[in-house]
C-alpha atoms as a PDB file:
ATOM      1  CA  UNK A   1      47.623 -24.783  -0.663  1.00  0.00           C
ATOM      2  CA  UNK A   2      47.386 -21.421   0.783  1.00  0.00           C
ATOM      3  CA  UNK A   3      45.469 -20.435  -2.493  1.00  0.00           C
ATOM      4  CA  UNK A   4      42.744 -23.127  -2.052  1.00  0.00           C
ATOM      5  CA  UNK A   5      41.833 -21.490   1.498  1.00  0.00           C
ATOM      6  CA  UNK A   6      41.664 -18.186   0.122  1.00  0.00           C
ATOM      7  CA  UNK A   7      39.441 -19.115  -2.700  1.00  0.00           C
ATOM      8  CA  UNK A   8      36.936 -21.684   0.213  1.00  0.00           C
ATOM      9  CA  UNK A   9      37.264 -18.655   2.414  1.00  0.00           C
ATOM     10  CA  UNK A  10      35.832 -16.279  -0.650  1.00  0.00           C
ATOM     11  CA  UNK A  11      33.367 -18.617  -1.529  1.00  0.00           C
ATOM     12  CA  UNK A  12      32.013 -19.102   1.825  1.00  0.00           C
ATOM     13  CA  UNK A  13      31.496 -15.446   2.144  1.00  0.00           C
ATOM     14  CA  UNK A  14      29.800 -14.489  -1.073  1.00  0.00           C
ATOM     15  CA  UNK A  15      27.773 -17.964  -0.656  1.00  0.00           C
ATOM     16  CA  UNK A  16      26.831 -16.307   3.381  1.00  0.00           C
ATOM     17  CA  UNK A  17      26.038 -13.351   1.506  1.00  0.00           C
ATOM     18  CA  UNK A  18      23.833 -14.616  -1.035  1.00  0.00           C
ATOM     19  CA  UNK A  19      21.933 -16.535   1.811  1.00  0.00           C
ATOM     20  CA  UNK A  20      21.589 -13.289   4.373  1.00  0.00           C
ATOM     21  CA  UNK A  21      20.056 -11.536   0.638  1.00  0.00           C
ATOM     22  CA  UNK A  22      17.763 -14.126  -0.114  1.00  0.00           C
ATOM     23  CA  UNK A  23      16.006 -14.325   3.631  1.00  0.00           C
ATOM     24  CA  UNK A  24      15.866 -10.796   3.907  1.00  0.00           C
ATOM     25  CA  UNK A  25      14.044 -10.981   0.749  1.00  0.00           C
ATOM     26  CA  UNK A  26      11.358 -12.950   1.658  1.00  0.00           C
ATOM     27  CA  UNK A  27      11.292 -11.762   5.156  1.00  0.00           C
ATOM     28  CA  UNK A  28       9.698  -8.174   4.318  1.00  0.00           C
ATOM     29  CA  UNK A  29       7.091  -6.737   6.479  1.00  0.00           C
ATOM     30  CA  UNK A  30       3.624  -6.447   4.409  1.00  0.00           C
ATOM     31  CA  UNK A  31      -0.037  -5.717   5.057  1.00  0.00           C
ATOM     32  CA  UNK A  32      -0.595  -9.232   6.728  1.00  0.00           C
ATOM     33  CA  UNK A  33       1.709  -8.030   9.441  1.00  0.00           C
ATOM     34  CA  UNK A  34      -0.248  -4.912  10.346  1.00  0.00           C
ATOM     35  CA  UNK A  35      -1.877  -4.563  13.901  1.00  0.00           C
ATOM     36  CA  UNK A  36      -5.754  -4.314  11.759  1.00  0.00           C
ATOM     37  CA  UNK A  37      -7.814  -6.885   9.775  1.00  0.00           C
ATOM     38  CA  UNK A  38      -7.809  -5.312   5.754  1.00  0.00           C
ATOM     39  CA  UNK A  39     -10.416  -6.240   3.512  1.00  0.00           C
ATOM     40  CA  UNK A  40      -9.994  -5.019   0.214  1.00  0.00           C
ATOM     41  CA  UNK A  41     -13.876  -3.829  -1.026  1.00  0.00           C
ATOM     42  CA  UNK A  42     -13.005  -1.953  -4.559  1.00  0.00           C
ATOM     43  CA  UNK A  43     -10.427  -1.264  -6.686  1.00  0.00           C
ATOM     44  CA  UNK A  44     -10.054   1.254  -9.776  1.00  0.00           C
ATOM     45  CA  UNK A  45      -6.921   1.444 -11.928  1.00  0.00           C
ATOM     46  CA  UNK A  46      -6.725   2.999 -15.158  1.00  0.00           C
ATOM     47  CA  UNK A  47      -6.105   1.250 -18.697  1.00  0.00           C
ATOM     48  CA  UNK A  48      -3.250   3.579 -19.213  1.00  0.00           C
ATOM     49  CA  UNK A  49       0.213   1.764 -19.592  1.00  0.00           C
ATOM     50  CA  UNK A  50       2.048   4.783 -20.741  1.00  0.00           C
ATOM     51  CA  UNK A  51       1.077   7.755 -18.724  1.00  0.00           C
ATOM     52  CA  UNK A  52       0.141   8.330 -15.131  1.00  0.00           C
ATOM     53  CA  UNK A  53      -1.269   5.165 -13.401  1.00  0.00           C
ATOM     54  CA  UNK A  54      -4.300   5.918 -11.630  1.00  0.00           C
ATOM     55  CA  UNK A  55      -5.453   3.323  -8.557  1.00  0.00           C
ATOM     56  CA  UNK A  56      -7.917   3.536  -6.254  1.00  0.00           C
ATOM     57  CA  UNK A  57      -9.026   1.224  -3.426  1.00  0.00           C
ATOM     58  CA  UNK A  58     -11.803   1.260  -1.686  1.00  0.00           C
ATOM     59  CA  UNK A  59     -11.010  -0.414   2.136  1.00  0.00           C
ATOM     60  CA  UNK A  60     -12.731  -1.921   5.210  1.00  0.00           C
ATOM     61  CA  UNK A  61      -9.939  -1.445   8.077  1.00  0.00           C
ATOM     62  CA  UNK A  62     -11.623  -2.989  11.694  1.00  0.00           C
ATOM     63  CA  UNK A  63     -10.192  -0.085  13.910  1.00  0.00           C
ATOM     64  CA  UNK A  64      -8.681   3.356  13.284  1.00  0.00           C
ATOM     65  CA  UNK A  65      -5.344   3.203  14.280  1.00  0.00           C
ATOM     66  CA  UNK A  66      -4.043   5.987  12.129  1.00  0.00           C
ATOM     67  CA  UNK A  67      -0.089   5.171  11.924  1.00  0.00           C
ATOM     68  CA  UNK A  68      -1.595   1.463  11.058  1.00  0.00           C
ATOM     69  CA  UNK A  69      -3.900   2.814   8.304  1.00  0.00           C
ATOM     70  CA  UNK A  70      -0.788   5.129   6.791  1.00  0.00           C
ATOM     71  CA  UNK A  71       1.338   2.044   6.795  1.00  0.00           C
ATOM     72  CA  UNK A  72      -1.283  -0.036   4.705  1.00  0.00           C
ATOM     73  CA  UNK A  73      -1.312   3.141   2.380  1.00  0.00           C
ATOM     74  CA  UNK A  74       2.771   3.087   2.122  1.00  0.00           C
ATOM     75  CA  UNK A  75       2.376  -1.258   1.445  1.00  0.00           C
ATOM     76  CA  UNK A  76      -0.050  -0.239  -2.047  1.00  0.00           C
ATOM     77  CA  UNK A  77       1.447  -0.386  -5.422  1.00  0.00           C
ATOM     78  CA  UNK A  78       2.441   3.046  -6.405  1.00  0.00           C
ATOM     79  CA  UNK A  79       3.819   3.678 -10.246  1.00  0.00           C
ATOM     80  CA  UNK A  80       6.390   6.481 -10.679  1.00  0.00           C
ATOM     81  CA  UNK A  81       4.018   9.398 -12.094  1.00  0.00           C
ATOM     82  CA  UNK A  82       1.224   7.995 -11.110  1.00  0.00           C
ATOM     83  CA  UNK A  83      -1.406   8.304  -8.282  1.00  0.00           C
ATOM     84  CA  UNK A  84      -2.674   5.746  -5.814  1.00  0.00           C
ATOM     85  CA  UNK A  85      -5.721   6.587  -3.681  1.00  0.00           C
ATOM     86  CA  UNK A  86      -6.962   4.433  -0.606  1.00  0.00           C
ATOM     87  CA  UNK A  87     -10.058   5.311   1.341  1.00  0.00           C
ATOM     88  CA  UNK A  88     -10.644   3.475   4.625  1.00  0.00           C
ATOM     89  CA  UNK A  89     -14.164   2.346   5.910  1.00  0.00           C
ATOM     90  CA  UNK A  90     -14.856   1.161   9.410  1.00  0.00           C
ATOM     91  CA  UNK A  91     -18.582  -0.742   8.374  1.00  0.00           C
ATOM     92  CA  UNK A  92     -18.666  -3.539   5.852  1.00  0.00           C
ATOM     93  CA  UNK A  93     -22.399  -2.593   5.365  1.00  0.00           C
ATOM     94  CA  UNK A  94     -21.349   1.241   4.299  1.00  0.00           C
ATOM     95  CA  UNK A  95     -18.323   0.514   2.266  1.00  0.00           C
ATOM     96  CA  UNK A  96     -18.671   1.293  -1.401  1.00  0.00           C
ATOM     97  CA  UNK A  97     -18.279  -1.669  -3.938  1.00  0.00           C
ATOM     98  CA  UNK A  98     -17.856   0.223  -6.821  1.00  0.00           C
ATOM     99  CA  UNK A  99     -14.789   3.213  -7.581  1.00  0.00           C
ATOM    100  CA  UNK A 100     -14.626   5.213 -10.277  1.00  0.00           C
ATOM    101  CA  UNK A 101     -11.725   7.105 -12.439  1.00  0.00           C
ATOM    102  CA  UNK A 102     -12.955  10.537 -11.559  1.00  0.00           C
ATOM    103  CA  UNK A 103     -13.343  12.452  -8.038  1.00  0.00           C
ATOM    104  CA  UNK A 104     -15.291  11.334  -5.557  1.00  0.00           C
ATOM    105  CA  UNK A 105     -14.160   8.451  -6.894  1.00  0.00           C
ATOM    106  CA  UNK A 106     -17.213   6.379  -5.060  1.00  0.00           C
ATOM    107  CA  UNK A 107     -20.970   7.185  -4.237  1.00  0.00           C
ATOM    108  CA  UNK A 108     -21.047  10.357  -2.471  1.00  0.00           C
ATOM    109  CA  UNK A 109     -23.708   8.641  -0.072  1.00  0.00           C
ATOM    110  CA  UNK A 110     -20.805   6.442   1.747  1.00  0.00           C
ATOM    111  CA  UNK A 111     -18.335   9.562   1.619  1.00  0.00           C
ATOM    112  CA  UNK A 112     -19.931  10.180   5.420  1.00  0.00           C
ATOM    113  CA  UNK A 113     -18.651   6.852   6.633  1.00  0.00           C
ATOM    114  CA  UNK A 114     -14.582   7.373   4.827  1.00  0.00           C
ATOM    115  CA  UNK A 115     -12.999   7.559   8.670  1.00  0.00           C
ATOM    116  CA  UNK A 116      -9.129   8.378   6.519  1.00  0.00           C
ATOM    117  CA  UNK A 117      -7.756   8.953   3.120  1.00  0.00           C
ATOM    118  CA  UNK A 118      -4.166   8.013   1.530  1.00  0.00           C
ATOM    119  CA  UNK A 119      -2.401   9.387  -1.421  1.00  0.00           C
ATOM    120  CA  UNK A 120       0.624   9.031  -2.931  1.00  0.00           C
ATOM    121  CA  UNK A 121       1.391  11.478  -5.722  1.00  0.00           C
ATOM    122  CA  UNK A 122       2.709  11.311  -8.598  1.00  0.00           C
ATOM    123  CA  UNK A 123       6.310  12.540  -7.164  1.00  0.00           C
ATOM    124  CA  UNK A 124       6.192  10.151  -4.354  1.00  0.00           C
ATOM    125  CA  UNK A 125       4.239  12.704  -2.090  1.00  0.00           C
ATOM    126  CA  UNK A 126       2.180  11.559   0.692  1.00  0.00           C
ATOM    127  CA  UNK A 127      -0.861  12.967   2.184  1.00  0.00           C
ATOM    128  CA  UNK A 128      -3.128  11.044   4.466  1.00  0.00           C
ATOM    129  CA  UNK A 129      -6.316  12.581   6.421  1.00  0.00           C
ATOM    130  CA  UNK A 130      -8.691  11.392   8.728  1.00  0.00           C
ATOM    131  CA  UNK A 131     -12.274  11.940   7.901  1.00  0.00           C
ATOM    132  CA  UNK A 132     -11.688  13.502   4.567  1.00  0.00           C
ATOM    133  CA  UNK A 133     -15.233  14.265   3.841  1.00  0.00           C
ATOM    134  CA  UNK A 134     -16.107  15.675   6.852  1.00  0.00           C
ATOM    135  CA  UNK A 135     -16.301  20.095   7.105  1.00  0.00           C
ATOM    136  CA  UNK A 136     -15.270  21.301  10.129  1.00  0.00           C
END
């Protein structure tokens, strides 16, 4: 008898276990639970399945909260040697629709209206600027 409780009691607590996994699982903050609107206008990633990943997104953010903008940068798919890229743009109208594999990466004509860049590097590096484009 004293067996049977012992082995109810263990399965109890790996089944608790396996519950408190699973709805932490699904539960994980994401970019729908940011403080901004994010409207994904272009993306870029590379062909290459072997090497370094390359992605680059071109984004409309509605406001400029910068820890808000480096948190949607941290959500993005990053590949271990890789590189992802995200430039933020505050007007719909002057957001580039197009990216390309090589820097600037977009139209230079829009690189006036980039309020912040993100980058992860290929060690897991971050760097994030506001106004990238912009010479002091």
């Amino acid at each position: 008898m004293r067996s049977s409780y012992l082995f109810y009691v263990l399965i109890l607590g790996v089944a608790l276990v396996m519950i408190w996994i699973v709805k932490e699982s699904f539960t994980q903050p994401g970019i729908k639970d940011l403080e901004i609107d994010f409207e994904e206008m272009a993306f870029y990633r590379n062909e290459n399945n072997t090497g370094p990943v390359i992605r680059v997104y071109v984004v409309y953010a509605a406001d400029t909260l910068w820890n808000t903008l480096e948190q949607y940068g941290d959500y993005m798919p990053h590949t271990k040697y890789g590189n992802t890229k995200v430039f933020f743009f505050m007007d719909k109208a002057k957001t580039p629709n197009e990216t390309f594999p090589e820097a600037p990466y977009f139209s230079e004509e829009y690189q006036s209206y980039c309020v912040a860049s993100y980058e992860k590097s290929a060690m897991g590096g971050v760097k994030f600027a506001r106004f990238p484009f912009v010479n002091y």
